[in-house]
N, C-alpha and C. Protein backbone atom coordinates (compact mmCIF):
# COMPACT_ATOMS: atom_id res chain seq x y z
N UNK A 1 49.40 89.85 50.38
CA UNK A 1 48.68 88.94 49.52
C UNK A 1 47.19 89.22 49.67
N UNK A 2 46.67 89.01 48.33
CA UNK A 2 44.77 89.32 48.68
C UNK A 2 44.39 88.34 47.56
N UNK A 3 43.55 87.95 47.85
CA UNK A 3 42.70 87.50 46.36
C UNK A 3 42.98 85.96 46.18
N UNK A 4 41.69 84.89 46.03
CA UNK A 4 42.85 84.04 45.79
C UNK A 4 43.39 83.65 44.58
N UNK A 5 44.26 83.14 43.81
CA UNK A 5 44.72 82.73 42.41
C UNK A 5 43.85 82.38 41.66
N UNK A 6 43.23 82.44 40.32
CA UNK A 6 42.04 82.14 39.80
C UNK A 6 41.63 81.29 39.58
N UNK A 7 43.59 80.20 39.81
CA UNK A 7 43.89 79.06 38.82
C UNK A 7 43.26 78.03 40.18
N UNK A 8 43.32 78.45 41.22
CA UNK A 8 42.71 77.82 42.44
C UNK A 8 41.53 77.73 43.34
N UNK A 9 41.01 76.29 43.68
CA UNK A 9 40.04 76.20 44.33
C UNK A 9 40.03 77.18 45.84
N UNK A 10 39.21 77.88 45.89
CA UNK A 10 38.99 78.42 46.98
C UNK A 10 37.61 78.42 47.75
N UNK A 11 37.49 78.49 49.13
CA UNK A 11 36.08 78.29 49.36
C UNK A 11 35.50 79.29 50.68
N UNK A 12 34.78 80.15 50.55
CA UNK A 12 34.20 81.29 51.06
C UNK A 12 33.13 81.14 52.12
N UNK A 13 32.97 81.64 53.78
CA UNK A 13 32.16 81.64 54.43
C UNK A 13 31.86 82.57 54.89
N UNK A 14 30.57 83.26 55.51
CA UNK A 14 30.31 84.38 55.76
C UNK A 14 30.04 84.17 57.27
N UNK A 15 30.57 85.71 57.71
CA UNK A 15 30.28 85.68 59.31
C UNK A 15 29.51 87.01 59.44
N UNK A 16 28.53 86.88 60.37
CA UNK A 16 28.34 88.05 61.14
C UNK A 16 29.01 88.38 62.48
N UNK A 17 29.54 89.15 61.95
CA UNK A 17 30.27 89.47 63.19
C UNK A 17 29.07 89.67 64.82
N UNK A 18 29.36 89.02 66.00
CA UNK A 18 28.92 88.82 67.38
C UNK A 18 29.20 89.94 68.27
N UNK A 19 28.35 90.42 68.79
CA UNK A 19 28.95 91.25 70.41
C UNK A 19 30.02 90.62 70.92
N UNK A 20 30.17 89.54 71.05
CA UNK A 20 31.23 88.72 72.26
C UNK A 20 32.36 88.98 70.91
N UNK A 21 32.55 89.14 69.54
CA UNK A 21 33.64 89.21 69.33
C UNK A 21 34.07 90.54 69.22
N UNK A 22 33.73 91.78 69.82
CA UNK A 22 34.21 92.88 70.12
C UNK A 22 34.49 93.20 70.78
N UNK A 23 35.60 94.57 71.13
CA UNK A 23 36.08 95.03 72.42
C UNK A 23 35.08 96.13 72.53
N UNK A 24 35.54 96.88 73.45
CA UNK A 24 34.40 98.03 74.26
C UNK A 24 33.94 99.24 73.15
N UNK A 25 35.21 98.86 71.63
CA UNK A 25 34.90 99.89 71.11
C UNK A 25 33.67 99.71 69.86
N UNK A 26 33.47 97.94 69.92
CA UNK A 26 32.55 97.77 68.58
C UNK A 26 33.86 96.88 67.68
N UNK A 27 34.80 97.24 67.93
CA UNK A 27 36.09 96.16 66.84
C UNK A 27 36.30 95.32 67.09
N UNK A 28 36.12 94.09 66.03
CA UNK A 28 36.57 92.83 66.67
C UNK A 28 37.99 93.02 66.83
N UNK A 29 38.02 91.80 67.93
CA UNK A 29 39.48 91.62 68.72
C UNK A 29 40.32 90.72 67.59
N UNK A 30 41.36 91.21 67.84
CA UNK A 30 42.23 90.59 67.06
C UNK A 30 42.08 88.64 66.37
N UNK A 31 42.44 88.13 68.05
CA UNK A 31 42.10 86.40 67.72
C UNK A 31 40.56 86.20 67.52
N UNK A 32 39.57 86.63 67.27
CA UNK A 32 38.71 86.11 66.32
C UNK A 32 38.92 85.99 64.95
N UNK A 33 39.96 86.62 64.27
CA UNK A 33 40.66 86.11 62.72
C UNK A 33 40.93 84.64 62.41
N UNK A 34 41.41 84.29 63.23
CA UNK A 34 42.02 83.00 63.30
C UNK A 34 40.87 81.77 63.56
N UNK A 35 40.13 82.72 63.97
CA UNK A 35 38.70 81.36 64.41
C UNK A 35 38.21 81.55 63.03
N UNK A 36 38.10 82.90 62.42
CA UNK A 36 37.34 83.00 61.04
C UNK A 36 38.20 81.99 60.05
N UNK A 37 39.47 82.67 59.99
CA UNK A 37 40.20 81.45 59.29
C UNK A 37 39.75 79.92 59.04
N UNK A 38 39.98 79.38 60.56
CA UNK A 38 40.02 78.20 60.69
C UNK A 38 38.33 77.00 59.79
N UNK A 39 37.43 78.78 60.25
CA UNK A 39 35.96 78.34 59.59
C UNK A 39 35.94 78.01 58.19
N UNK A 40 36.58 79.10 57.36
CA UNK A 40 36.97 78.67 55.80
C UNK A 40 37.65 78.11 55.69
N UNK A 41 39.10 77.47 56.08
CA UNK A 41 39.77 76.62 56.37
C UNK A 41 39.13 75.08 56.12
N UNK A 42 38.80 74.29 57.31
CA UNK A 42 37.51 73.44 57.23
C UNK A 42 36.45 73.32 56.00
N UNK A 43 36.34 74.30 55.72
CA UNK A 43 35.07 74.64 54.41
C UNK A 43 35.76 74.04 53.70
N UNK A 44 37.21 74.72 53.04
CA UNK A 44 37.64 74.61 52.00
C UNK A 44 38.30 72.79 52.12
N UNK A 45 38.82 72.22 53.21
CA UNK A 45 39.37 71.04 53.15
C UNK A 45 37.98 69.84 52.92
N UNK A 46 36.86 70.53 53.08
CA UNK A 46 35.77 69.59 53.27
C UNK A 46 35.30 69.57 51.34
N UNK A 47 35.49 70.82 50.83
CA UNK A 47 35.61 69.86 49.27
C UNK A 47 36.17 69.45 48.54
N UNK A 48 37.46 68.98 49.43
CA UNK A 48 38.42 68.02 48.53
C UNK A 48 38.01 66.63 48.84
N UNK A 49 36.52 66.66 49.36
CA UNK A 49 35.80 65.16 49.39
C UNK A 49 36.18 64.52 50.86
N UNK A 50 37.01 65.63 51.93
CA UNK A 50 37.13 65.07 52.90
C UNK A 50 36.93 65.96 54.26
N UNK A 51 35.84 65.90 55.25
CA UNK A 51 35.87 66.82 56.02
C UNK A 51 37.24 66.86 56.85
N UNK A 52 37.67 67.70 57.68
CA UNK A 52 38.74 67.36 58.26
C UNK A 52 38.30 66.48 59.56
N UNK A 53 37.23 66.53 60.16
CA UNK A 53 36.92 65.16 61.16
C UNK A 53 37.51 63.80 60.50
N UNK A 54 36.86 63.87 58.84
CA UNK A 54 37.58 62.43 58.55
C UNK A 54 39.07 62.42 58.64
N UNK A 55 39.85 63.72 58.19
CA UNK A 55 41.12 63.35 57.85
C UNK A 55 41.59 63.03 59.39
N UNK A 56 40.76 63.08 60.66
CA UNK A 56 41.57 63.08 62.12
C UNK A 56 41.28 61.40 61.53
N UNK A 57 39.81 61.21 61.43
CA UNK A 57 39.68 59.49 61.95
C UNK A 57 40.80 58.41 60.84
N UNK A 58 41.13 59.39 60.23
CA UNK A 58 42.26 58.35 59.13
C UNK A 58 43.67 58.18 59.48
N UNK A 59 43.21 59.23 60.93
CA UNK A 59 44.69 58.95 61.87
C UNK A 59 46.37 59.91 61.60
N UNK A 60 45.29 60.69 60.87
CA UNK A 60 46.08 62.51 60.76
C UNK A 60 46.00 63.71 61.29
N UNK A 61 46.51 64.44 60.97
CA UNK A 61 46.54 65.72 61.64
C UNK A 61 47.26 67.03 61.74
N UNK A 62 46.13 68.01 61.07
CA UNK A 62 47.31 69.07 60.26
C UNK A 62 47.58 70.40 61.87
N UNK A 63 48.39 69.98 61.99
CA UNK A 63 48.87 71.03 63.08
C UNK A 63 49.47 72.36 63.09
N UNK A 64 48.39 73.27 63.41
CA UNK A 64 49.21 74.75 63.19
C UNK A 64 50.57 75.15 63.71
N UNK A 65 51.85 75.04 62.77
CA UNK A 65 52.77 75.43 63.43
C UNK A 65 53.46 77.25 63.25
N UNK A 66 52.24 77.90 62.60
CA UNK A 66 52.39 79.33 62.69
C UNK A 66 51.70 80.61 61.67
N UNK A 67 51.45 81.32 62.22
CA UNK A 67 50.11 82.08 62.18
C UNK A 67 50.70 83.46 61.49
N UNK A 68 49.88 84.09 60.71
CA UNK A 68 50.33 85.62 60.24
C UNK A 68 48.97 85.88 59.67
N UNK A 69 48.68 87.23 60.55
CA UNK A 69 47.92 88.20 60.62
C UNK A 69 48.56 89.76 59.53
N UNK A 70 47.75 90.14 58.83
CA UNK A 70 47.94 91.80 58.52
C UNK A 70 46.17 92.49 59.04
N UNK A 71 45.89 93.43 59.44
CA UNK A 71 45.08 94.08 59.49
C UNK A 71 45.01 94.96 58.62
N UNK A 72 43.81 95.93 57.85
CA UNK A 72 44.08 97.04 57.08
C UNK A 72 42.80 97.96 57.47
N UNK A 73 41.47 97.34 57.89
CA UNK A 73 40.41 98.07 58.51
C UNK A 73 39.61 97.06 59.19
N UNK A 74 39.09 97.88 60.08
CA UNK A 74 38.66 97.21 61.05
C UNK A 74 37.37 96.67 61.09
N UNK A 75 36.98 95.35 61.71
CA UNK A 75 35.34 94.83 61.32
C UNK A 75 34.70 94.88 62.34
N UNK A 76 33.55 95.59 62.57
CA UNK A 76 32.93 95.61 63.59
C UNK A 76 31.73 95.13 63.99
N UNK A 77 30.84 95.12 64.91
CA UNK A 77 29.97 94.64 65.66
C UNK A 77 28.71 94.88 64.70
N UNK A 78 27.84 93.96 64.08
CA UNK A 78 27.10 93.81 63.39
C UNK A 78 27.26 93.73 61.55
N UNK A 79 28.58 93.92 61.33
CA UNK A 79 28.55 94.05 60.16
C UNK A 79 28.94 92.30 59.58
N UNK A 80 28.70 92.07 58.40
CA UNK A 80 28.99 90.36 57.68
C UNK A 80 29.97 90.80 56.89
N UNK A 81 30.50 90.00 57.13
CA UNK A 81 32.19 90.04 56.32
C UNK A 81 32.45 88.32 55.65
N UNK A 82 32.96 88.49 54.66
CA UNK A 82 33.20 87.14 53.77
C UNK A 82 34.55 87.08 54.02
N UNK A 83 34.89 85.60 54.61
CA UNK A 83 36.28 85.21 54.38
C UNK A 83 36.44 84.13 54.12
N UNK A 84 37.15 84.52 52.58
CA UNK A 84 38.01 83.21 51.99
C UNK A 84 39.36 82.66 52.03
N UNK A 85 39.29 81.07 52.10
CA UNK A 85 40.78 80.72 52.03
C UNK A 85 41.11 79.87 50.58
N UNK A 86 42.58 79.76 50.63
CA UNK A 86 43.23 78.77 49.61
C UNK A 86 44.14 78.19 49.74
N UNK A 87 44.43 77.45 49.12
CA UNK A 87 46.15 76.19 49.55
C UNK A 87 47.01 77.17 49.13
N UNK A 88 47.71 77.94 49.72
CA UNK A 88 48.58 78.31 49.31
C UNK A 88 49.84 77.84 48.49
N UNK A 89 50.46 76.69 49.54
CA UNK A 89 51.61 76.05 49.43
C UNK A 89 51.52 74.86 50.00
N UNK A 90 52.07 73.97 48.76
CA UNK A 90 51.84 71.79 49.64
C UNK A 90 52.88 72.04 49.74
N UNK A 91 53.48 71.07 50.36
CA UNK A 91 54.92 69.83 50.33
C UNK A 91 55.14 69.05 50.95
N UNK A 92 55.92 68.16 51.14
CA UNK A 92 55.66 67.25 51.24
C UNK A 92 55.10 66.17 52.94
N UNK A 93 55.31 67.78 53.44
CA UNK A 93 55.04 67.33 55.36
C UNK A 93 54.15 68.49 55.62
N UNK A 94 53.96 69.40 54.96
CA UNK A 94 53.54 70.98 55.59
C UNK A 94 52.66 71.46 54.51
N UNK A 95 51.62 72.69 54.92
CA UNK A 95 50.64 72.76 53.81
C UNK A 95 50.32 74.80 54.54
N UNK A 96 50.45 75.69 53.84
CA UNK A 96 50.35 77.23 54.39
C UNK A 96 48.65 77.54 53.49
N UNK A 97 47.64 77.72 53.84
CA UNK A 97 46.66 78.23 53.65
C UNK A 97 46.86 79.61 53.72
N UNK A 98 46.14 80.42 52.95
CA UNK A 98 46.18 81.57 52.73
C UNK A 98 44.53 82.11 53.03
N UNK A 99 44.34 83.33 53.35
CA UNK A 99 42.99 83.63 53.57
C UNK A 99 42.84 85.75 53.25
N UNK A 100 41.61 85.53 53.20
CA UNK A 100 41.67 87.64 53.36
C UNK A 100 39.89 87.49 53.42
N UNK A 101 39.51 88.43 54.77
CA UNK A 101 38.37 88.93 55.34
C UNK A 101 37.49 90.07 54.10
N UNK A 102 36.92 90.31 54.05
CA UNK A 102 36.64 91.32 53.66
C UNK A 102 34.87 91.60 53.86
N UNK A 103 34.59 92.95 53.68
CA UNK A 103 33.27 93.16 54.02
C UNK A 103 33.14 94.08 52.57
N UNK A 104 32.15 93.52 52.32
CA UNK A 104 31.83 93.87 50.62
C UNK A 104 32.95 93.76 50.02
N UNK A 105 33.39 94.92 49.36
CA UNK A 105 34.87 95.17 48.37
C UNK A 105 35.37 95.62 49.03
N UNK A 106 35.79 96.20 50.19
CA UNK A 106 36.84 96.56 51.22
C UNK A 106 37.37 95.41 52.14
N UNK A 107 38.88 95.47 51.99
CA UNK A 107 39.70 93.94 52.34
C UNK A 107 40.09 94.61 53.59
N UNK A 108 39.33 93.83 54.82
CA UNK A 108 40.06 94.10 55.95
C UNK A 108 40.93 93.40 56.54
N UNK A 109 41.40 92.43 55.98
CA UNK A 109 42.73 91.62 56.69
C UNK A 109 42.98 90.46 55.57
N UNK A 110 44.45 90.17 55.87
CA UNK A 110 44.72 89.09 54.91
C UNK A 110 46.01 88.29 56.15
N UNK A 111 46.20 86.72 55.51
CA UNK A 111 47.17 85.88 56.60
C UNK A 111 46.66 84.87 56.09
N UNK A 112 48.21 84.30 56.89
CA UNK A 112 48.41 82.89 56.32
C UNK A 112 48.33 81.72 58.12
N UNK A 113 48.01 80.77 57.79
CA UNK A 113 48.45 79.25 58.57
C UNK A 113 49.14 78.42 57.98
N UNK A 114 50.52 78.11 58.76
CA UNK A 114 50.84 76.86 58.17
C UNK A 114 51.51 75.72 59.16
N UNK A 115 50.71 74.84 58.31
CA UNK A 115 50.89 72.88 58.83
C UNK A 115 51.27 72.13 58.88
N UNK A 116 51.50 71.37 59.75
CA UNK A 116 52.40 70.32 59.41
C UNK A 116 51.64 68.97 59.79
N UNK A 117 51.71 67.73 58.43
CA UNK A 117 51.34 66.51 58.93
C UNK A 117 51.89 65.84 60.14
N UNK A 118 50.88 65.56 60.59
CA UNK A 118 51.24 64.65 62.16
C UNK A 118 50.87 63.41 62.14
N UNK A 119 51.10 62.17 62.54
CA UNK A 119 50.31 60.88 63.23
C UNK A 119 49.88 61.50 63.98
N UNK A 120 48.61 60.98 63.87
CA UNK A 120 47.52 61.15 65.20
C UNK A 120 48.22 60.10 66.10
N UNK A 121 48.43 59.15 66.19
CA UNK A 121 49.25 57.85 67.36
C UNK A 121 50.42 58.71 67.71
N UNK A 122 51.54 58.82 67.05
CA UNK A 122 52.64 59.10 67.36
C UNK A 122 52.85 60.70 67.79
N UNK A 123 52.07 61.16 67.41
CA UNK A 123 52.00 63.08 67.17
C UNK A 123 53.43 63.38 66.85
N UNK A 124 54.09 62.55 65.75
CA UNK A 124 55.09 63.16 64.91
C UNK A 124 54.99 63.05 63.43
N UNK A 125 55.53 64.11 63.29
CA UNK A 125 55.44 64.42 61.64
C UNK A 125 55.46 63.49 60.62
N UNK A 126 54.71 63.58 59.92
CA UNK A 126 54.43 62.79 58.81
C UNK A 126 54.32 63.33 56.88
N UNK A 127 54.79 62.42 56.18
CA UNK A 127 54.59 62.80 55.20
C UNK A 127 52.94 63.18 54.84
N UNK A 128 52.72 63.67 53.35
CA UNK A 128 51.33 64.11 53.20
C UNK A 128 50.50 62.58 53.21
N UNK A 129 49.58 62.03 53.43
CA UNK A 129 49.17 61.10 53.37
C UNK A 129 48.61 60.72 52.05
N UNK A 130 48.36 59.33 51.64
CA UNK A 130 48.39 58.99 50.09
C UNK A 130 47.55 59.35 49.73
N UNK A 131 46.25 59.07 50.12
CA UNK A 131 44.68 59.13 49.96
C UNK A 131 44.38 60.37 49.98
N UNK A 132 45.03 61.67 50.42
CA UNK A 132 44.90 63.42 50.44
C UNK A 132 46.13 63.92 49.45
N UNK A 133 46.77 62.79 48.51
CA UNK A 133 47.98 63.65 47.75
C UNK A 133 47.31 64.21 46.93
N UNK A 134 45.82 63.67 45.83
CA UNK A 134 45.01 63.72 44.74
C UNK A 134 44.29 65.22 45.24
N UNK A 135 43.13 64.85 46.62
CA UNK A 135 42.67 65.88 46.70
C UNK A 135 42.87 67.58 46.82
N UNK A 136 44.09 67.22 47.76
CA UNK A 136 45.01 68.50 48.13
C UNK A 136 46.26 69.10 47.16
N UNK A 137 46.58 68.41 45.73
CA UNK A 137 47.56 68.56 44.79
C UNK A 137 46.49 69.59 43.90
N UNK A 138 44.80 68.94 43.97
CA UNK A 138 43.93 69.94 43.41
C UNK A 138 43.66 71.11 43.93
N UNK A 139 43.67 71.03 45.33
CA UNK A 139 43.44 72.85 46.23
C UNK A 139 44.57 73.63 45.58
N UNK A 140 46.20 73.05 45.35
CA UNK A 140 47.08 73.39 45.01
C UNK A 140 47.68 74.34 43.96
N UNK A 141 46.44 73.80 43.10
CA UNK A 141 46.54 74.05 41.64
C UNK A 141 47.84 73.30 40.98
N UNK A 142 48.44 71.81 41.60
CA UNK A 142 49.49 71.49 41.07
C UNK A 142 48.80 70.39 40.07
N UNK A 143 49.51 69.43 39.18
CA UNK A 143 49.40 68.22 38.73
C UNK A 143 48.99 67.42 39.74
N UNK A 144 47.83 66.59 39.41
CA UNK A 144 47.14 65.28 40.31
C UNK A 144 48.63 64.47 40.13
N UNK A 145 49.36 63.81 41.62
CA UNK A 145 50.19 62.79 41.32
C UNK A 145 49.12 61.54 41.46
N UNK A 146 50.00 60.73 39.80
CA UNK A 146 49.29 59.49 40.01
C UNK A 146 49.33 58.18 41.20
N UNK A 147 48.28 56.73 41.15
CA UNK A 147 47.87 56.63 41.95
C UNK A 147 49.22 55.44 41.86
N UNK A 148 49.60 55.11 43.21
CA UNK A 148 51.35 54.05 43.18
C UNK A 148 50.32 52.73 43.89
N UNK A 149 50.45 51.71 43.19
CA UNK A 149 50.37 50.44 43.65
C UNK A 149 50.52 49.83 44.96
């Protein structure tokens, strides 16, 4: 997967890549992807009108229950690389973000996260919460469900 859908909100942050995120050779290490992720990630949940700090204090919590990495070239020590994410996939407990690195027009990695709603009290699974069905049905690119009494 590369690119995100056109039909979908997506939202883009740029990194310069750090000394500390390279190995001896100048390449970043693998798990700095996942921190990049997580940066557009955040970005992107913060303009559906809600940062994800709020969605913790509303007593939620999207929990990574599994990670996929592809590599295709490698990013190294001083160079800025743009990585964007998108909603991949809602439903009704779980949510897979999609993302791909790239430095200029060369795509150096693409991967997914995916989530599952939690109670923050209980730390068990939960449906999507009401007040994030509107915002996150829009990351989706699905139909806004209307608002239930």
């Amino acid at each position: 997967m590369a690119s995100p859908p056109s039909d979908r909100p997506h939202a883009a942050v740029e990194v310069e890549v750090r000394y500390a995120e390279t190995d001896q050779m100048g390449v970043v290490h693998h798990a700095n992807y996942l921190v990049w992720f997580e940066l557009a990630r955040t970005r992107l949940c913060a303009e559906t009108g809600f940062h994800y700090a709020e969605i913790e204090r509303s007593g939620y919590l999207l929990m990574v229950v599994g990670a996929a990495l592809r590599y295709r070239s490698a990013a190294r020590y001083g160079d800025r690389v743009a990585v964007t994410a998108w909603l991949e996939r809602l439903a009704s407990r779980a949510v897979t973000f999609a993302y791909e690195v790239r430095r200029g027009a060369d795509l150096l990695a693409t991967g997914t996260t995916e989530h599952l709603w939690v109670e923050a009290a209980s730390r068990r699974p939960a449906a999507l919460p009401g007040h994030l069905r509107g915002p996150f049905a829009r990351l989706a690119g699905m139909p806004v469900p209307e608002e239930r009494p």
